[in-house]
C-alpha atoms as a PDB file:
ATOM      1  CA  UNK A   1     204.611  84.769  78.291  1.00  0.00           C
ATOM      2  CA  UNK A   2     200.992  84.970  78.025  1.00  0.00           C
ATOM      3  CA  UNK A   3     198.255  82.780  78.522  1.00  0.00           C
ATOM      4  CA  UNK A   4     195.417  82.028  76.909  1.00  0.00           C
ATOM      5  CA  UNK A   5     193.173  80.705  79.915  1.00  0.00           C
ATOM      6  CA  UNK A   6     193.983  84.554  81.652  1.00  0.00           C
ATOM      7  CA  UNK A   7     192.235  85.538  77.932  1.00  0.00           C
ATOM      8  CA  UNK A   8     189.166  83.453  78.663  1.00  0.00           C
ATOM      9  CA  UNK A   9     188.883  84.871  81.831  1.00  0.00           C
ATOM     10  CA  UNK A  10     189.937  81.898  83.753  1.00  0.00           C
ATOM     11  CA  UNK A  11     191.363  82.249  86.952  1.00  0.00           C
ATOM     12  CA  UNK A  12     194.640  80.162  87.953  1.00  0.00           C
ATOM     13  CA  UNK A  13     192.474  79.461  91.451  1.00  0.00           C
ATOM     14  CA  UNK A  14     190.330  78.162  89.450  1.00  0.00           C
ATOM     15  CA  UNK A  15     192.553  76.067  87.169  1.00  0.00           C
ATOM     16  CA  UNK A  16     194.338  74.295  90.049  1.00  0.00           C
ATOM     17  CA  UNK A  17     191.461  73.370  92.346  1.00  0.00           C
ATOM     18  CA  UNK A  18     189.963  71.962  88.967  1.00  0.00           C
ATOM     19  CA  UNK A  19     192.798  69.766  88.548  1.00  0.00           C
ATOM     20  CA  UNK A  20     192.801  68.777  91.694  1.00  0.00           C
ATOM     21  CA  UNK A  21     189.167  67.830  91.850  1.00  0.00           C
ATOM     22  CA  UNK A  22     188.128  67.280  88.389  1.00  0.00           C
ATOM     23  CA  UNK A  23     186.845  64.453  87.081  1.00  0.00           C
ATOM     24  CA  UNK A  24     188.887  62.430  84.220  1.00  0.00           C
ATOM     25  CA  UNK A  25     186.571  62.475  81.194  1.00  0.00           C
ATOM     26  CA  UNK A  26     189.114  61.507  78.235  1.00  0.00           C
ATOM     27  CA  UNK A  27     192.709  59.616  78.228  1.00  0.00           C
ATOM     28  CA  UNK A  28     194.986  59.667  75.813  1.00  0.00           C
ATOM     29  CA  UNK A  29     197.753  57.089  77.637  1.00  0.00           C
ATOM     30  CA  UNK A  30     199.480  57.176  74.130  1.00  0.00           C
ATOM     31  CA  UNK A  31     200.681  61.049  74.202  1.00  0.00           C
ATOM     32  CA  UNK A  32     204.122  61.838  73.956  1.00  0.00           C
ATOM     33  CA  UNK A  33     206.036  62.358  76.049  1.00  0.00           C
ATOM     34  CA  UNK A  34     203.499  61.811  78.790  1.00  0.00           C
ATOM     35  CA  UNK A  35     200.467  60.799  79.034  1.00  0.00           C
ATOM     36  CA  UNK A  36     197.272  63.186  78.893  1.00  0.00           C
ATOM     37  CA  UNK A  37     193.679  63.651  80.401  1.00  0.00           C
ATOM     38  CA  UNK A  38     190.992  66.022  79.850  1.00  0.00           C
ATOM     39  CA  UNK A  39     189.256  67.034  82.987  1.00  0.00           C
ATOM     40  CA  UNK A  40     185.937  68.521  83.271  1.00  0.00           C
ATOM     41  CA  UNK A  41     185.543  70.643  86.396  1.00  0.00           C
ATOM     42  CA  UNK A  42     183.096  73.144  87.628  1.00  0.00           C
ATOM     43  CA  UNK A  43     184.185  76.791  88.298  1.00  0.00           C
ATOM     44  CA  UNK A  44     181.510  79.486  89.427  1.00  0.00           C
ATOM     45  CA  UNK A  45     179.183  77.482  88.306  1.00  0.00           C
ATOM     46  CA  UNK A  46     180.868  76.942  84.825  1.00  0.00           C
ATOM     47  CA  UNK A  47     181.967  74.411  83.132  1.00  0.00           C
ATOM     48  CA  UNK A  48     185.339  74.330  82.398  1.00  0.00           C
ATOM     49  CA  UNK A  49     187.754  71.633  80.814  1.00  0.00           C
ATOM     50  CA  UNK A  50     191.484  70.752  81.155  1.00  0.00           C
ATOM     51  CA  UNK A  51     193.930  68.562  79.322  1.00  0.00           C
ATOM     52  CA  UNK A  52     196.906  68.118  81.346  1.00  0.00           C
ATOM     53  CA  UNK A  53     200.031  65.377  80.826  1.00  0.00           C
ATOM     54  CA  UNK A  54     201.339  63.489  83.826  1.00  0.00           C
ATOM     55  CA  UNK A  55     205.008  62.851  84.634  1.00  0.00           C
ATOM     56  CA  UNK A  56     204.695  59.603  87.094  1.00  0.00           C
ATOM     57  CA  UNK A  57     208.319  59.647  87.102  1.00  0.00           C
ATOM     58  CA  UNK A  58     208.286  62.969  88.791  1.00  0.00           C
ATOM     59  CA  UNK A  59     204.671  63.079  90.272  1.00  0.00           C
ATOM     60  CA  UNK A  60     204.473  66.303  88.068  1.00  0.00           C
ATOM     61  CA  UNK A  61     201.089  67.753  86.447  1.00  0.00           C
ATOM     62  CA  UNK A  62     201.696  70.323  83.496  1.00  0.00           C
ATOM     63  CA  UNK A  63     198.339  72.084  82.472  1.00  0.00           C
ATOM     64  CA  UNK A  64     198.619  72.065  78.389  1.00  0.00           C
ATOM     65  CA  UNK A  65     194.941  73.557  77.917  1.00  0.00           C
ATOM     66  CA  UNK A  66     192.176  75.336  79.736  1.00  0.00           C
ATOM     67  CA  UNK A  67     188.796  76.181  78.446  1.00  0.00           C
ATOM     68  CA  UNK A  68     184.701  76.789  78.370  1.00  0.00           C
ATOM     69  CA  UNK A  69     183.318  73.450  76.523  1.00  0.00           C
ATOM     70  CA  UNK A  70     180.897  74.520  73.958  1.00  0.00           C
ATOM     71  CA  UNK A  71     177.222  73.169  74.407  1.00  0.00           C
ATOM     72  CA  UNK A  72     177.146  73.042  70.606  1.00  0.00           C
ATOM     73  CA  UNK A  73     179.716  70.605  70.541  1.00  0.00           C
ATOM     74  CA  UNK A  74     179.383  68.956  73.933  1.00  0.00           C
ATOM     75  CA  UNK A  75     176.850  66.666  75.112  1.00  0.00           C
ATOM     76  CA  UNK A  76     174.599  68.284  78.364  1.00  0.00           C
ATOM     77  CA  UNK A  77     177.262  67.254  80.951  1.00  0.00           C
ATOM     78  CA  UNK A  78     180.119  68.050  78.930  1.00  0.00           C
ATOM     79  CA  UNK A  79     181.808  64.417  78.990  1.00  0.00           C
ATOM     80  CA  UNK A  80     181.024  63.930  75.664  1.00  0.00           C
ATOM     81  CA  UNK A  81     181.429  65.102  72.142  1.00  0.00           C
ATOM     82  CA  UNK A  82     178.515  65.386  70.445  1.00  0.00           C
ATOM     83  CA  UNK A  83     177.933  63.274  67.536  1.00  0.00           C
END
């Protein structure tokens, strides 16, 4: 299996301290089959953002997506899309 955040050059270090730390920017309590957040997280300096779902049930995290938020898109801080 391969991963795409190893392709970024994102470090799995780096992944789980984010989700550990990072901030909830985005919910989306309506995903199926749990819900999802997007975290924003800082890593070397670098922004980075992660959607993961959450199992309550289980008390079980599963990272769906890691990545570097474009400025073009995001706002300055990176918690928001830009218009």
């Amino acid at each position: 299996m391969q991963f795409r955040m190893f392709e970024r050059g994102l470090k799995k270090d780096s992944v789980v301290e984010a989700v550990r730390d990072g901030e909830i920017i985005q919910e989306y309590l309506n995903d199926k089959p749990y819900p999802s957040y997007l975290l924003l997280a800082i890593a070397n300096n670098e922004p980075m953002h992660i959607v993961v779902a959450y199992n309550k049930n289980k008390n079980e995290v599963y990272v769906v997506t890691v990545y570097c938020p474009d400025k073009n898109i995001w706002s300055n801080d990176y918690r928001q899309r830009r218009k």
